[in-house]
C-alpha atoms as a PDB file:
ATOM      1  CA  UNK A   1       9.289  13.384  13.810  1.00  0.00           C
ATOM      2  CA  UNK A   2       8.217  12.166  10.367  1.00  0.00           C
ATOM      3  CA  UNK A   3       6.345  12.844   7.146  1.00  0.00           C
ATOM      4  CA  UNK A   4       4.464  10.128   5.127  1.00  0.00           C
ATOM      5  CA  UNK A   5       4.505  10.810   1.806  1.00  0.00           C
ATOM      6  CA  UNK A   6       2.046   7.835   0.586  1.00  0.00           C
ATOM      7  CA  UNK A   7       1.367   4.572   1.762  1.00  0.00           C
ATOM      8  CA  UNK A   8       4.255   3.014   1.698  1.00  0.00           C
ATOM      9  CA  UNK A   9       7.355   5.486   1.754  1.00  0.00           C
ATOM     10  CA  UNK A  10       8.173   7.797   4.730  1.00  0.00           C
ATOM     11  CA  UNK A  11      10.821  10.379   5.995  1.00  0.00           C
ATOM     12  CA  UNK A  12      11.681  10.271   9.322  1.00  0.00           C
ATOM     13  CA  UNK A  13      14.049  13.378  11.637  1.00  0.00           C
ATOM     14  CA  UNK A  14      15.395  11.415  15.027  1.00  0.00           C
ATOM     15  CA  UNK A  15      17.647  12.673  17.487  1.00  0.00           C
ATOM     16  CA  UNK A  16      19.113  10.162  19.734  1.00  0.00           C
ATOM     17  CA  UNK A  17      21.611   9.641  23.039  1.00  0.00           C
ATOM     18  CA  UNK A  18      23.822   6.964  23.875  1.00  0.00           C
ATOM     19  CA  UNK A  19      26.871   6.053  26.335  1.00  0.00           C
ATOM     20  CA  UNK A  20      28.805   3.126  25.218  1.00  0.00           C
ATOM     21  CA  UNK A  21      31.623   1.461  26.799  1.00  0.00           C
ATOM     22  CA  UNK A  22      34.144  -0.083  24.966  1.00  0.00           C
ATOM     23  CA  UNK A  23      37.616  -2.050  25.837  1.00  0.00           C
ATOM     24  CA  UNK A  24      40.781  -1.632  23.740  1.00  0.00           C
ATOM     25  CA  UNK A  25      44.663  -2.362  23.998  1.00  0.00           C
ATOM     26  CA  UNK A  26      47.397  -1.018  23.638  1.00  0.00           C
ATOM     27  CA  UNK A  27      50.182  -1.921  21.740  1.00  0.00           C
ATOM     28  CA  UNK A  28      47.813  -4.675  20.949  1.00  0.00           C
ATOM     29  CA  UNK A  29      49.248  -6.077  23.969  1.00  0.00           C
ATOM     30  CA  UNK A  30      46.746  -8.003  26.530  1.00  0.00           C
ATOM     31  CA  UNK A  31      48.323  -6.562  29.664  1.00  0.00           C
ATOM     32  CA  UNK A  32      48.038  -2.964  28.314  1.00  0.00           C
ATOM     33  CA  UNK A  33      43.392  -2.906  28.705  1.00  0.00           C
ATOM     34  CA  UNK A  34      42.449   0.523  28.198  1.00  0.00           C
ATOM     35  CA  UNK A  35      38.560   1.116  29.038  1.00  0.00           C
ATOM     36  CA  UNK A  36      36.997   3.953  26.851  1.00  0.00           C
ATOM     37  CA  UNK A  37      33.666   5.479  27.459  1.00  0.00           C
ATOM     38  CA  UNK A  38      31.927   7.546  24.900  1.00  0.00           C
ATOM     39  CA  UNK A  39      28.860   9.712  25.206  1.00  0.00           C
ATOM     40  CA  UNK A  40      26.881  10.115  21.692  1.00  0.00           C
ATOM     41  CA  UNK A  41      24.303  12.560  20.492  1.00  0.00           C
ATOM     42  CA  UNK A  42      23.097  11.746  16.638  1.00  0.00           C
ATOM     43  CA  UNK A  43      20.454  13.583  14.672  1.00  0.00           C
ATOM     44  CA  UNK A  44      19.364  11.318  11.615  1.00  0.00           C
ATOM     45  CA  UNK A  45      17.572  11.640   8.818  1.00  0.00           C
ATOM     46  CA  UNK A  46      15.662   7.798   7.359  1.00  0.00           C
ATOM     47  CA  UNK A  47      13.611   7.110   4.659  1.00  0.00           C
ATOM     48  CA  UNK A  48      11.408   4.138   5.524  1.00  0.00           C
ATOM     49  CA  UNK A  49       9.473   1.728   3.284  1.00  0.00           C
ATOM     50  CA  UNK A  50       6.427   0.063   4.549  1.00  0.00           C
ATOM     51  CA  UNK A  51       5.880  -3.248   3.347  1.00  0.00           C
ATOM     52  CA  UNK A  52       2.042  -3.401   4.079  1.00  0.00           C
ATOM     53  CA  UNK A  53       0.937  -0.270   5.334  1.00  0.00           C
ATOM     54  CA  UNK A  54      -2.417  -1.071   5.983  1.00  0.00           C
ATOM     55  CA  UNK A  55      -1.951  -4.155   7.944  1.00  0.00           C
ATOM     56  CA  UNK A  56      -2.393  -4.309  12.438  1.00  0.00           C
ATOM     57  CA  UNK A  57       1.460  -5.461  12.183  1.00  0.00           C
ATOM     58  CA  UNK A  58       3.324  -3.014   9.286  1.00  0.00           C
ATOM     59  CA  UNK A  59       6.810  -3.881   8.782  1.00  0.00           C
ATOM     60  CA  UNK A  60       9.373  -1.743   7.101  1.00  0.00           C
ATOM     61  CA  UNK A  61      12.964  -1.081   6.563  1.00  0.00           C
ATOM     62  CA  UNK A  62      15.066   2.146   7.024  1.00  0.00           C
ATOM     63  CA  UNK A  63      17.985   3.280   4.745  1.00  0.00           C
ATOM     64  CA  UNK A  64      19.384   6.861   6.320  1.00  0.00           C
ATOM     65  CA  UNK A  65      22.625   9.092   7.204  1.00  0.00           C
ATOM     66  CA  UNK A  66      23.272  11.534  10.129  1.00  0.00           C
ATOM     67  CA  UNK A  67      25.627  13.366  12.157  1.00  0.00           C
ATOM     68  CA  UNK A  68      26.911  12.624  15.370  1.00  0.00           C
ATOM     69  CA  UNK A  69      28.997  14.926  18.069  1.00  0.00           C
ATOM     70  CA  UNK A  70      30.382  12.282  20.982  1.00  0.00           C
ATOM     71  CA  UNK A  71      32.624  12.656  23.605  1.00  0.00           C
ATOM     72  CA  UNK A  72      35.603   9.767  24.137  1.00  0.00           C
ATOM     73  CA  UNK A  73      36.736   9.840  27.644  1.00  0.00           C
ATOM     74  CA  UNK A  74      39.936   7.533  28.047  1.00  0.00           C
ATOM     75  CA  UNK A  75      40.498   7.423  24.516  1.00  0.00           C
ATOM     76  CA  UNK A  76      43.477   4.943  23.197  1.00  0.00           C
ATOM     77  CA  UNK A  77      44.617   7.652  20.372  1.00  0.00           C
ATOM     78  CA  UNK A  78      45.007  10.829  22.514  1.00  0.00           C
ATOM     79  CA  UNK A  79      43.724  13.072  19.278  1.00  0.00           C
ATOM     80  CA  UNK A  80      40.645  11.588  19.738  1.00  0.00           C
ATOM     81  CA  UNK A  81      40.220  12.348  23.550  1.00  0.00           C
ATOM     82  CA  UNK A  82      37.527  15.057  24.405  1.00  0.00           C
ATOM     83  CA  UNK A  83      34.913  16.264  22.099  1.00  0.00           C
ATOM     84  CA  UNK A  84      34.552  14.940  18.315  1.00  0.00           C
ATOM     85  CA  UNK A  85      31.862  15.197  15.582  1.00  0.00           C
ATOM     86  CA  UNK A  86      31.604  12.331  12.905  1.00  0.00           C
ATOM     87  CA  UNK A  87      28.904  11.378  10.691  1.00  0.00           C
ATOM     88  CA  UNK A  88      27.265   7.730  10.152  1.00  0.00           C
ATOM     89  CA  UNK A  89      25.220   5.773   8.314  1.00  0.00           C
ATOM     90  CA  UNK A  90      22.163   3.724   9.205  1.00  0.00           C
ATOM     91  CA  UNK A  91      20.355   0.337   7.866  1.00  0.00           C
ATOM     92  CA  UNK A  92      17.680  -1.098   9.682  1.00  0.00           C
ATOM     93  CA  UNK A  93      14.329  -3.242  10.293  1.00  0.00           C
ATOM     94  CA  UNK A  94      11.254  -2.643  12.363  1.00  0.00           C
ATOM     95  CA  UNK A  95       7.695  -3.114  12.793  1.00  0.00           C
ATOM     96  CA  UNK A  96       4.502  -0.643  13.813  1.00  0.00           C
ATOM     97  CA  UNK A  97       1.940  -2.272  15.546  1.00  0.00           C
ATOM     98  CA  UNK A  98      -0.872   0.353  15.231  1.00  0.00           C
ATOM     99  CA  UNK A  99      -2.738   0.302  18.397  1.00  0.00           C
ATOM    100  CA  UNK A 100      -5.455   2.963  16.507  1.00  0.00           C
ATOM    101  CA  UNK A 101      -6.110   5.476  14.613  1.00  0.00           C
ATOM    102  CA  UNK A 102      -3.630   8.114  16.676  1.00  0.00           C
ATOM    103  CA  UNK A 103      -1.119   5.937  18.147  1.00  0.00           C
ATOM    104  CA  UNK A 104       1.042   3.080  17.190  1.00  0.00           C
ATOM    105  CA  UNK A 105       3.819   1.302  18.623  1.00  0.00           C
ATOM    106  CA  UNK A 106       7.376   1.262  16.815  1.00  0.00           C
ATOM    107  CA  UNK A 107      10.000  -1.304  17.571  1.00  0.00           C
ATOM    108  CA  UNK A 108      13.408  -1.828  15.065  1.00  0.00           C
ATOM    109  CA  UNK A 109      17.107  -2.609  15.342  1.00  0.00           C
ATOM    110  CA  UNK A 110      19.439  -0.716  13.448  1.00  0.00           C
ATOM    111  CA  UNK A 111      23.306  -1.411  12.556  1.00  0.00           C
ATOM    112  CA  UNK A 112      24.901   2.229  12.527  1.00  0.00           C
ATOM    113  CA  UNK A 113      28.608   2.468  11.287  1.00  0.00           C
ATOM    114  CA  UNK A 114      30.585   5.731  12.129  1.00  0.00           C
ATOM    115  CA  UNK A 115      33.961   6.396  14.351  1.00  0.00           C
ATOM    116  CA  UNK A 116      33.241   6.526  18.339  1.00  0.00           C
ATOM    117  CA  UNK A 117      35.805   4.448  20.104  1.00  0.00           C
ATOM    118  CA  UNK A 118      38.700   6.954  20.119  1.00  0.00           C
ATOM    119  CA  UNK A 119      41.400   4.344  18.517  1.00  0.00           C
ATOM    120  CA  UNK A 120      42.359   5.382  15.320  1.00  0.00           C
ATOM    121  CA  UNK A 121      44.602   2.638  14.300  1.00  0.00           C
ATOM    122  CA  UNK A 122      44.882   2.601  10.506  1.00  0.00           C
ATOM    123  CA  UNK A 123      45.143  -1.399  10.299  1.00  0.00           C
ATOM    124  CA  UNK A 124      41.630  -1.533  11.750  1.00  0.00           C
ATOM    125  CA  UNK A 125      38.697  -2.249   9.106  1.00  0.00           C
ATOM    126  CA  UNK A 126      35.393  -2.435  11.742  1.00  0.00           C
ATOM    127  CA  UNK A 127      32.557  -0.519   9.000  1.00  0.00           C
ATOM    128  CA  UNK A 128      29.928  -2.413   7.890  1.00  0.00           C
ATOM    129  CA  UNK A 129      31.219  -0.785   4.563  1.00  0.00           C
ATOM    130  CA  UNK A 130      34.951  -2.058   5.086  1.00  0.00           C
ATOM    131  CA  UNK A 131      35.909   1.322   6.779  1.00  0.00           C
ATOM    132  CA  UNK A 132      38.116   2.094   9.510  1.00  0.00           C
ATOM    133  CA  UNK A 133      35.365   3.169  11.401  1.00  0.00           C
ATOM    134  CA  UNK A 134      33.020   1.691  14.058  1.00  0.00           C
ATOM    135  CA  UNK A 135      29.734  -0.150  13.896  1.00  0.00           C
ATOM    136  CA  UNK A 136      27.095  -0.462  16.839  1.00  0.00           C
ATOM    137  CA  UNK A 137      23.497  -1.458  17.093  1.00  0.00           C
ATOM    138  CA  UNK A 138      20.949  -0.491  18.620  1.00  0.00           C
ATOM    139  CA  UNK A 139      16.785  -1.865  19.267  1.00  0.00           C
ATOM    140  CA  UNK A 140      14.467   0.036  20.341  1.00  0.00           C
ATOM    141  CA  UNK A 141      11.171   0.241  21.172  1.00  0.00           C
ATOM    142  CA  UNK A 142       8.826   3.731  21.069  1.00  0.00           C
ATOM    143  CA  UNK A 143       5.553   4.908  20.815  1.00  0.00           C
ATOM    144  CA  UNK A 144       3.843   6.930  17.870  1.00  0.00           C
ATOM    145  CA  UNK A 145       1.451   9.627  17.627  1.00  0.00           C
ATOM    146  CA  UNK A 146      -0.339  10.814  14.669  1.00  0.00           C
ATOM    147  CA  UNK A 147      -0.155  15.218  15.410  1.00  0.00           C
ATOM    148  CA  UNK A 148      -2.051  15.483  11.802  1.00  0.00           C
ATOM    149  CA  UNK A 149      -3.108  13.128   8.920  1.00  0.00           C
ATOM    150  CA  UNK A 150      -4.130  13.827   5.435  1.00  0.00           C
ATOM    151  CA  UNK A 151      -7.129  12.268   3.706  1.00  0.00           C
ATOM    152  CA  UNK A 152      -7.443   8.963   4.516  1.00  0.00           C
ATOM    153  CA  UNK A 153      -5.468   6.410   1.757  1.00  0.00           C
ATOM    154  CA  UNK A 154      -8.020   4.374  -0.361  1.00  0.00           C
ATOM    155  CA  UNK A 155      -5.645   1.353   0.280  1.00  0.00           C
ATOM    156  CA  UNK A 156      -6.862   1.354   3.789  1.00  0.00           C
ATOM    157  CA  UNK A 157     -10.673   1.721   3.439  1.00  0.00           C
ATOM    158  CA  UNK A 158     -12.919  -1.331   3.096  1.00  0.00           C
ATOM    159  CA  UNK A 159     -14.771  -2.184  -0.014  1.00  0.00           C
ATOM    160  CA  UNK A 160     -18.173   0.245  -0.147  1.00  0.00           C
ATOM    161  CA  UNK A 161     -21.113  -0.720   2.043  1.00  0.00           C
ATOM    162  CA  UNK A 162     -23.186  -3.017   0.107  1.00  0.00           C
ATOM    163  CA  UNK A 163     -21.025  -4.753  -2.664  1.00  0.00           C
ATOM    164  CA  UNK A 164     -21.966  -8.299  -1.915  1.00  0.00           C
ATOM    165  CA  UNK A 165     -25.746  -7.306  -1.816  1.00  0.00           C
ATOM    166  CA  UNK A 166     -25.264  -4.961  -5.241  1.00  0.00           C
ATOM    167  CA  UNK A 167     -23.926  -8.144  -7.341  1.00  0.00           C
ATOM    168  CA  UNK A 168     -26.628 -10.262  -5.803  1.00  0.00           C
ATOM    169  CA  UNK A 169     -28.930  -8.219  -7.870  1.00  0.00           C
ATOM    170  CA  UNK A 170     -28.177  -9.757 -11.211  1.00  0.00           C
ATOM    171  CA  UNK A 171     -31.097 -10.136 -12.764  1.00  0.00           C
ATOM    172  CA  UNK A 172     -31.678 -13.624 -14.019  1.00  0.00           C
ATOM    173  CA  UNK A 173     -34.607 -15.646 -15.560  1.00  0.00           C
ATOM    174  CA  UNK A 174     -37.311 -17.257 -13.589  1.00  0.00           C
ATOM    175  CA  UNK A 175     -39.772 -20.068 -14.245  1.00  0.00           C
ATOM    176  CA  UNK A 176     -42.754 -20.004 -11.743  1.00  0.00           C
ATOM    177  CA  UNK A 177     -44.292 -23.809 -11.557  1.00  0.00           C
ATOM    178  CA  UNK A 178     -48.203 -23.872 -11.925  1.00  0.00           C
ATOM    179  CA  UNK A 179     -50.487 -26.284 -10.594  1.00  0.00           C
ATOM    180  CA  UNK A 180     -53.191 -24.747 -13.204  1.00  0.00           C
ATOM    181  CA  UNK A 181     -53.078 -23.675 -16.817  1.00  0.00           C
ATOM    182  CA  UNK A 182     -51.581 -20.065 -17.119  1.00  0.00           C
ATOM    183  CA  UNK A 183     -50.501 -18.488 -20.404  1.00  0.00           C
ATOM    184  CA  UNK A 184     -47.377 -16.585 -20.623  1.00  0.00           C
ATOM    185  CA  UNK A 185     -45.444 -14.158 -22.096  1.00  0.00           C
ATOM    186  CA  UNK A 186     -41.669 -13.438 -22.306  1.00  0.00           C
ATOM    187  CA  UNK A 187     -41.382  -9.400 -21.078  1.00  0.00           C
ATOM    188  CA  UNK A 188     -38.013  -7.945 -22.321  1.00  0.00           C
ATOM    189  CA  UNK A 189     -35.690  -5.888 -19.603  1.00  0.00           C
ATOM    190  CA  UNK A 190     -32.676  -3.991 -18.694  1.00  0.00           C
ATOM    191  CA  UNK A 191     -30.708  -3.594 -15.526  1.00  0.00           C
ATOM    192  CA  UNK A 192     -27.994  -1.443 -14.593  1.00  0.00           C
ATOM    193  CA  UNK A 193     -25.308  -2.962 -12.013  1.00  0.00           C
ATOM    194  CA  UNK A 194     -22.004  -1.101 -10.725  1.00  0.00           C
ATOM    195  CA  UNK A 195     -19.710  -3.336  -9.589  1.00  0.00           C
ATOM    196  CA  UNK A 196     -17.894  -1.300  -6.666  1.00  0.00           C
ATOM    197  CA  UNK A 197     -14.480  -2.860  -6.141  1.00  0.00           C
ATOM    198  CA  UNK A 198     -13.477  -3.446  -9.824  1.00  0.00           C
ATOM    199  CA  UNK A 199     -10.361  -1.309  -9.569  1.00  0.00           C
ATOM    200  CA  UNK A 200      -7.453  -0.546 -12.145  1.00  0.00           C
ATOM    201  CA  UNK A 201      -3.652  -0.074 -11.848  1.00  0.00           C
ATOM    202  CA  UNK A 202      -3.604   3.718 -12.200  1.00  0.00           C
ATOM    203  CA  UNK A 203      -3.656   5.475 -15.691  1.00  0.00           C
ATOM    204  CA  UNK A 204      -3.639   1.832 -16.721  1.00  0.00           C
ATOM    205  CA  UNK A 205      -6.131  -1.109 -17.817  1.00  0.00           C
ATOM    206  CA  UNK A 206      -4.538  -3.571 -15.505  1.00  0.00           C
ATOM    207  CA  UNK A 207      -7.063  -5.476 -13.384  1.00  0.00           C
ATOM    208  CA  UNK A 208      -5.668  -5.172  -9.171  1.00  0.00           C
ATOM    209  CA  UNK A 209      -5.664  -8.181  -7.542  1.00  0.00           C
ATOM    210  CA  UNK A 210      -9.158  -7.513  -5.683  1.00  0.00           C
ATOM    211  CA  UNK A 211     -11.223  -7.253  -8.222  1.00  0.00           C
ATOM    212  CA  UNK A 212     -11.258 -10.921  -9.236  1.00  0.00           C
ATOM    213  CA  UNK A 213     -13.533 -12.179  -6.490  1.00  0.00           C
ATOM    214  CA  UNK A 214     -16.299 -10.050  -7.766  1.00  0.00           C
ATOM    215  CA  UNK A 215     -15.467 -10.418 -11.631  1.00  0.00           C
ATOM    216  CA  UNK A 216     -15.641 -14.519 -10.279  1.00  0.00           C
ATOM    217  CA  UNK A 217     -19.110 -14.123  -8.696  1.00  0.00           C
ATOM    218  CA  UNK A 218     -20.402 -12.502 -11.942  1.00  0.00           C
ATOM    219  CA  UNK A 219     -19.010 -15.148 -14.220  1.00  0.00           C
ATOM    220  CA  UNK A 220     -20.368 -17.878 -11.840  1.00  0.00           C
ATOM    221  CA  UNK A 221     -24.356 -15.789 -12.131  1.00  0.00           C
ATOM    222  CA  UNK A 222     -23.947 -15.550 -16.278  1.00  0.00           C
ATOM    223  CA  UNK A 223     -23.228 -19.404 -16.270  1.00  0.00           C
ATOM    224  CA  UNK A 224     -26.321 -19.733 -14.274  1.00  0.00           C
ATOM    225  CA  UNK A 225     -28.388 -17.858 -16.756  1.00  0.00           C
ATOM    226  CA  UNK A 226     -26.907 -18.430 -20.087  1.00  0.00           C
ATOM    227  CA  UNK A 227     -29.745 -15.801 -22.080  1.00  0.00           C
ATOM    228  CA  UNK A 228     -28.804 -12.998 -20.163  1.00  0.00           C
ATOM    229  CA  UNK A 229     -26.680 -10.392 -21.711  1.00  0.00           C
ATOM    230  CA  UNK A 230     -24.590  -7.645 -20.617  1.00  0.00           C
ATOM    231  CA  UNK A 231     -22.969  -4.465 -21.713  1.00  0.00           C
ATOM    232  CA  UNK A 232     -20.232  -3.564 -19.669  1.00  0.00           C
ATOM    233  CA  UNK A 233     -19.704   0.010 -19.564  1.00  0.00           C
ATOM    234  CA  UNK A 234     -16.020   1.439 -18.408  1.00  0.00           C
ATOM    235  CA  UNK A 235     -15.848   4.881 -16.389  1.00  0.00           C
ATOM    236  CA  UNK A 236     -13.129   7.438 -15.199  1.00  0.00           C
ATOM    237  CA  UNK A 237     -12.553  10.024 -13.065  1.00  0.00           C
ATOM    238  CA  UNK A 238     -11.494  13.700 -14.840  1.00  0.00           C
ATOM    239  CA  UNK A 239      -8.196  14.075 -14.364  1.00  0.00           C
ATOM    240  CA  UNK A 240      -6.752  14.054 -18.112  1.00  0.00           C
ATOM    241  CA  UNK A 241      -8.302  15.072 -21.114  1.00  0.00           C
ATOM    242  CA  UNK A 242     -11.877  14.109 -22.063  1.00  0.00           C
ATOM    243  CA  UNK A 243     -11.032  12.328 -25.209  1.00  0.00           C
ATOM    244  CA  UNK A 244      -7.805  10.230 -23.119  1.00  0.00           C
ATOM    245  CA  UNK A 245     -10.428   9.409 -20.657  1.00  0.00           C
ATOM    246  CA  UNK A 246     -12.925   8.266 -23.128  1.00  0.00           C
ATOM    247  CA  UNK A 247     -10.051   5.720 -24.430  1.00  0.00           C
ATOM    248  CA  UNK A 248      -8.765   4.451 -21.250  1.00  0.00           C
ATOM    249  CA  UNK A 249     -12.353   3.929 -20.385  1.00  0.00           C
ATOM    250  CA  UNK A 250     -13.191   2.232 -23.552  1.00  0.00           C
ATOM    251  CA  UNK A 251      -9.386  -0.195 -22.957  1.00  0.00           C
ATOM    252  CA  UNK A 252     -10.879  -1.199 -19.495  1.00  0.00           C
ATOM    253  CA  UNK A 253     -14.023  -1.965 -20.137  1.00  0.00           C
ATOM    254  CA  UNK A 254     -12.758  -4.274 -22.771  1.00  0.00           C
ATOM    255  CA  UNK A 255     -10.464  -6.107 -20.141  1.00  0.00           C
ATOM    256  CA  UNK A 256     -12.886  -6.636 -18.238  1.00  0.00           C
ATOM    257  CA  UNK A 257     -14.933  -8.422 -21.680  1.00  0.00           C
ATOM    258  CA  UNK A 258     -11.677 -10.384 -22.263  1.00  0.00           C
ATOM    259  CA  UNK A 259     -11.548 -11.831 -18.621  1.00  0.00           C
ATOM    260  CA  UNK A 260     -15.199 -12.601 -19.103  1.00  0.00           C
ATOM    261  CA  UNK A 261     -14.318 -14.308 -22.332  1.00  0.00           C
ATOM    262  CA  UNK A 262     -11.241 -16.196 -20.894  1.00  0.00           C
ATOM    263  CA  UNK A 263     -13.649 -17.855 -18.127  1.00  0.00           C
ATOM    264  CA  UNK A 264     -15.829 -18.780 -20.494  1.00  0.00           C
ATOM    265  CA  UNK A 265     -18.675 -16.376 -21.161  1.00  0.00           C
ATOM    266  CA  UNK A 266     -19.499 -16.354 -25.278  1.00  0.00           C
ATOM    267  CA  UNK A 267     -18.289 -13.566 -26.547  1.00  0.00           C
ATOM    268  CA  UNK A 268     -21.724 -12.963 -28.376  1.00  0.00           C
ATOM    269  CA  UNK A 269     -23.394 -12.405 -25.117  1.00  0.00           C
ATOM    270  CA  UNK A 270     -20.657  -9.214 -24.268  1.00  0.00           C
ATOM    271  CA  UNK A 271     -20.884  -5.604 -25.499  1.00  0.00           C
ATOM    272  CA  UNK A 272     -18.679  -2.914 -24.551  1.00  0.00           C
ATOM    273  CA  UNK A 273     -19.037   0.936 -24.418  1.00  0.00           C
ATOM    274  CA  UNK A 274     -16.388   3.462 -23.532  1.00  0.00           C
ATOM    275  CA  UNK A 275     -18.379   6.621 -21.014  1.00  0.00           C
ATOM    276  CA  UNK A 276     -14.921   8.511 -20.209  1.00  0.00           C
ATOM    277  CA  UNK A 277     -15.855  10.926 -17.220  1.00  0.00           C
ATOM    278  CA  UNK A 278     -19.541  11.291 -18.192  1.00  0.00           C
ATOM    279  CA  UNK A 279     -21.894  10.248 -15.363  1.00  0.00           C
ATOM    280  CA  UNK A 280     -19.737  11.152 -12.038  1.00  0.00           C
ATOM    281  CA  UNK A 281     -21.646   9.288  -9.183  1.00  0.00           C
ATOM    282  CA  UNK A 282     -19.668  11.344  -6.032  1.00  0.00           C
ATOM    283  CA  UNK A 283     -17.760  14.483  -6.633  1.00  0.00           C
ATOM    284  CA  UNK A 284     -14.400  14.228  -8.545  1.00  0.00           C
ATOM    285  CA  UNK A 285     -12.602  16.924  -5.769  1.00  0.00           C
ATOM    286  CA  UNK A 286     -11.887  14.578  -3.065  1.00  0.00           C
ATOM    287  CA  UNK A 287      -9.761  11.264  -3.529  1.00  0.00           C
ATOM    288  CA  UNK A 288     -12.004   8.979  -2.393  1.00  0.00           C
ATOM    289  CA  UNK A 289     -14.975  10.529  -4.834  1.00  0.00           C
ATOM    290  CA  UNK A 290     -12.817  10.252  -7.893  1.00  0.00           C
ATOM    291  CA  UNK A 291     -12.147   6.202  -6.542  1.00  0.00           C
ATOM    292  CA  UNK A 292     -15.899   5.531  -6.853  1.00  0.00           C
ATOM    293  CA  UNK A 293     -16.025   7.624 -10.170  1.00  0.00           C
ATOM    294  CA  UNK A 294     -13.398   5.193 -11.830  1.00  0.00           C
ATOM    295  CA  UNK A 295     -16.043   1.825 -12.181  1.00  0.00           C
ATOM    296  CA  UNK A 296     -17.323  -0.306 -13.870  1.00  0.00           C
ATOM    297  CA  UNK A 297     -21.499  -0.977 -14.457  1.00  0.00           C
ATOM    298  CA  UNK A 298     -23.131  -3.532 -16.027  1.00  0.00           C
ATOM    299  CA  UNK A 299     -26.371  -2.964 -17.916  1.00  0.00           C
ATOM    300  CA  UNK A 300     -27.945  -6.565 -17.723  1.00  0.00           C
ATOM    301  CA  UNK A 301     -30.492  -7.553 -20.952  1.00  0.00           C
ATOM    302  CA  UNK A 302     -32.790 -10.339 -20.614  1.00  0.00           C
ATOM    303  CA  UNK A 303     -36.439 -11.491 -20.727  1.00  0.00           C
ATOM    304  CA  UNK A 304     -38.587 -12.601 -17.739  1.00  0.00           C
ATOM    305  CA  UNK A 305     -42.008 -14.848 -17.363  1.00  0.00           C
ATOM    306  CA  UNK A 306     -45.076 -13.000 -16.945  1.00  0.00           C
ATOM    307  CA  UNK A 307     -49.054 -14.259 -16.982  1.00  0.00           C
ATOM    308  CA  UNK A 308     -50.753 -12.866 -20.294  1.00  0.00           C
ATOM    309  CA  UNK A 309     -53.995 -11.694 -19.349  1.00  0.00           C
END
C-alpha cells in the first residue's frame, strides 16, 4: 500500500514473509556445522523517489526502516532460539513498468540489514552499517494497482491540441506577383498568438526546458519577416496577490524578450507588457486550468499588400 505525494516522491506500507536458511559453526570450528532456519515477518515503511515519473519504464530508489518478529529454529546462541523481534533498515532500486493507466508492474532488489541468524557473537561485524547484525537481499517482482488517483499531474499530459498549428499562424508579409499592372497599398494589422507550452519554473521566471523548441520556431518566423513586430505579453494564474502577479508576469515576459534578443531578434522590434491574472482563458480552480492561465501571447504588428481600388 502506498501514497504518492507528487510526481516524483512516494510513501510506501509493505508487509513481507521470508524463510531463510543459514549455516554457522561452532566454536568457529569446521567440524562443529550448525544449520539454522529462520522464519521472518517484516512490516516496512519506504519513501521512494521516482526518477522520471512519467516515462513507460520509471525507475526509482527506496530509503526505509521497519520491524521484524522471526523465529530462529536451531539457533547457534541458545538466547536467540524461539521467537525474537528486531528492527531493520532498507536501501534499494527498482523499476515500474506501467502497463496503463490502473496497473503497473514493480520489480526492485533491496539490501536489508537487521539480526536473524540466531548467533550473537560479539566479534562479528555483518551490517551494511558495520553492525553486528545481519544483512540479506531480496528481488522481487509484483504487480500494481491504482485503488484511487488524484488529478492527473501536468508533467504527464501532452502539450495542448493544436500548438504546432497555433505558431504556424504568425502572420507574416506577402508579395503577390502580377502579370498586369495593379496598384497597391500597405494595410496595417495586429494578431494575437498564445504560445501554449511556454512554461516557467514555478513562482519563478526561469524558462523549463520545453519551451525552447517553440521560442526556436518563433525566432526562426521573425527572421523570415524582419518588419514584423511583436509585443509579448506575460500572464499568471491567481494564486498570490494581484500586484505580485502583475510583477512576476511583467519578469517573464521580459525573459522571454531577452531570449529573443540573445538569438538575434533587434531589440527595437520587441515590446513587453506585464497582464498579471487579468484575462483567465480556463478556470483558475482546477490545476490544469491555472497551467493554461500561466502563458504567454504574442500580439503580432505588421503591414500586408492589398489592391487599391
Amino acid at each position: 500500500m502506498q501514497k504518492n505525494f507528487n510526481e516524483h516522491t512516494t510513501l510506501r506500507l509493505k508487509t513481507s514473509f521470508l524463510r531463510m536458511k543459514s549455516l554457522s559453526y561452532k566454536n568457529r570450528t569446521p567440524s562443529n556445522r550448525i544449520n539454522e532456519t529462520t522464519s521472518l515477518f517484516s512490516t516496512d515503511l519506504d519513501f521512494l523517489y521516482h526518477f522520471i515519473p512519467y516515462s513507460v519504464i520509471s525507475p526509482y530508489m527506496l530509503l526505509g526502516f521497519g520491524a521484524t518478529i522471526f523465529n530462529v529454529e536451531n539457533a547457534p546462541t541458545p538466547s536467540r532460539e524461539g521467537a525474537n523481534s528486531d528492527y531493520e533498515m532498507n536501501l534499494g532500486l527498482g523499476a515500474n513498468l506501467n502497463l496503463s493507466s490502473d496497473w503497473a508492474m514493480r520489480v526492485y532488489h533491496t539490501v536489508n540489514d537487521n539480526g536473524l541468524e540466531g548467533n550473537s557473537d560479539l566479534d562479528e561485524i555483518k551490517g551494511i552499517l558495520g553492525s553486528n547484525g545481519d544483512t540479506y537481499m531480496t528481488f522481487c517482482v509484483g504487480a500494481l494497482y491504482y485503488f484511487a488517483k488524484g488529478e492527473e499531474s501536468d508533467l504527464c499530459k501532452e502539450l495542448p491540441v493544436g500548438v504546432k498549428e497555433i505558431i504556424k499562424e504568425v502572420p507574416v508579409v506577402v508579395e503577390k506577383k502580377v502579370t498586369d499592372t495593379v496598384f497597391v497599398k500597405s494595410v496595417p494589422y495586429q494578431k494575437k498568438l498564445v504560445l501554449f507550452g511556454v512554461n516557467f519554473e514555478f513562482d519563478k521566471a526561469t524558462l523549463r526546458p520545453e519551451s525552447y523548441p517553440i521560442l526556436d520556431h518563433v525566432v526562426k518566423e521573425l527572421k523570415s519577416h524582419p518588419d514584423v513586430r511583436v509585443e509579448i505579453l506575460g500572464y499568471t494564474d491567481s494564486i498570490g496577490t494581484e500586484l505580485y502577479n502583475l510583477r512576476l508576469s511583467k519578469r517573464r515576459a521580459e525573459k522571454v524578450k531577452r531570449f529573443l534578443i540573445e538569438q538575434g531578434i533587434s531589440p527595437s522590434r520587441i515590446y513587453t507588457k506585464a497582464m498579471g491574472e487579468s484575462n483567465p482563458i480556463r478556470s483558475s480552480a482546477t490545476r490544469i486550468g491555472r497551467a493554461f492561465n500561466r502563458r504567454i501571447e504574442f500580439k503580432i504588428f505588421g503591414t500586408r499588400k492589398v489592391k487599391k481600388n
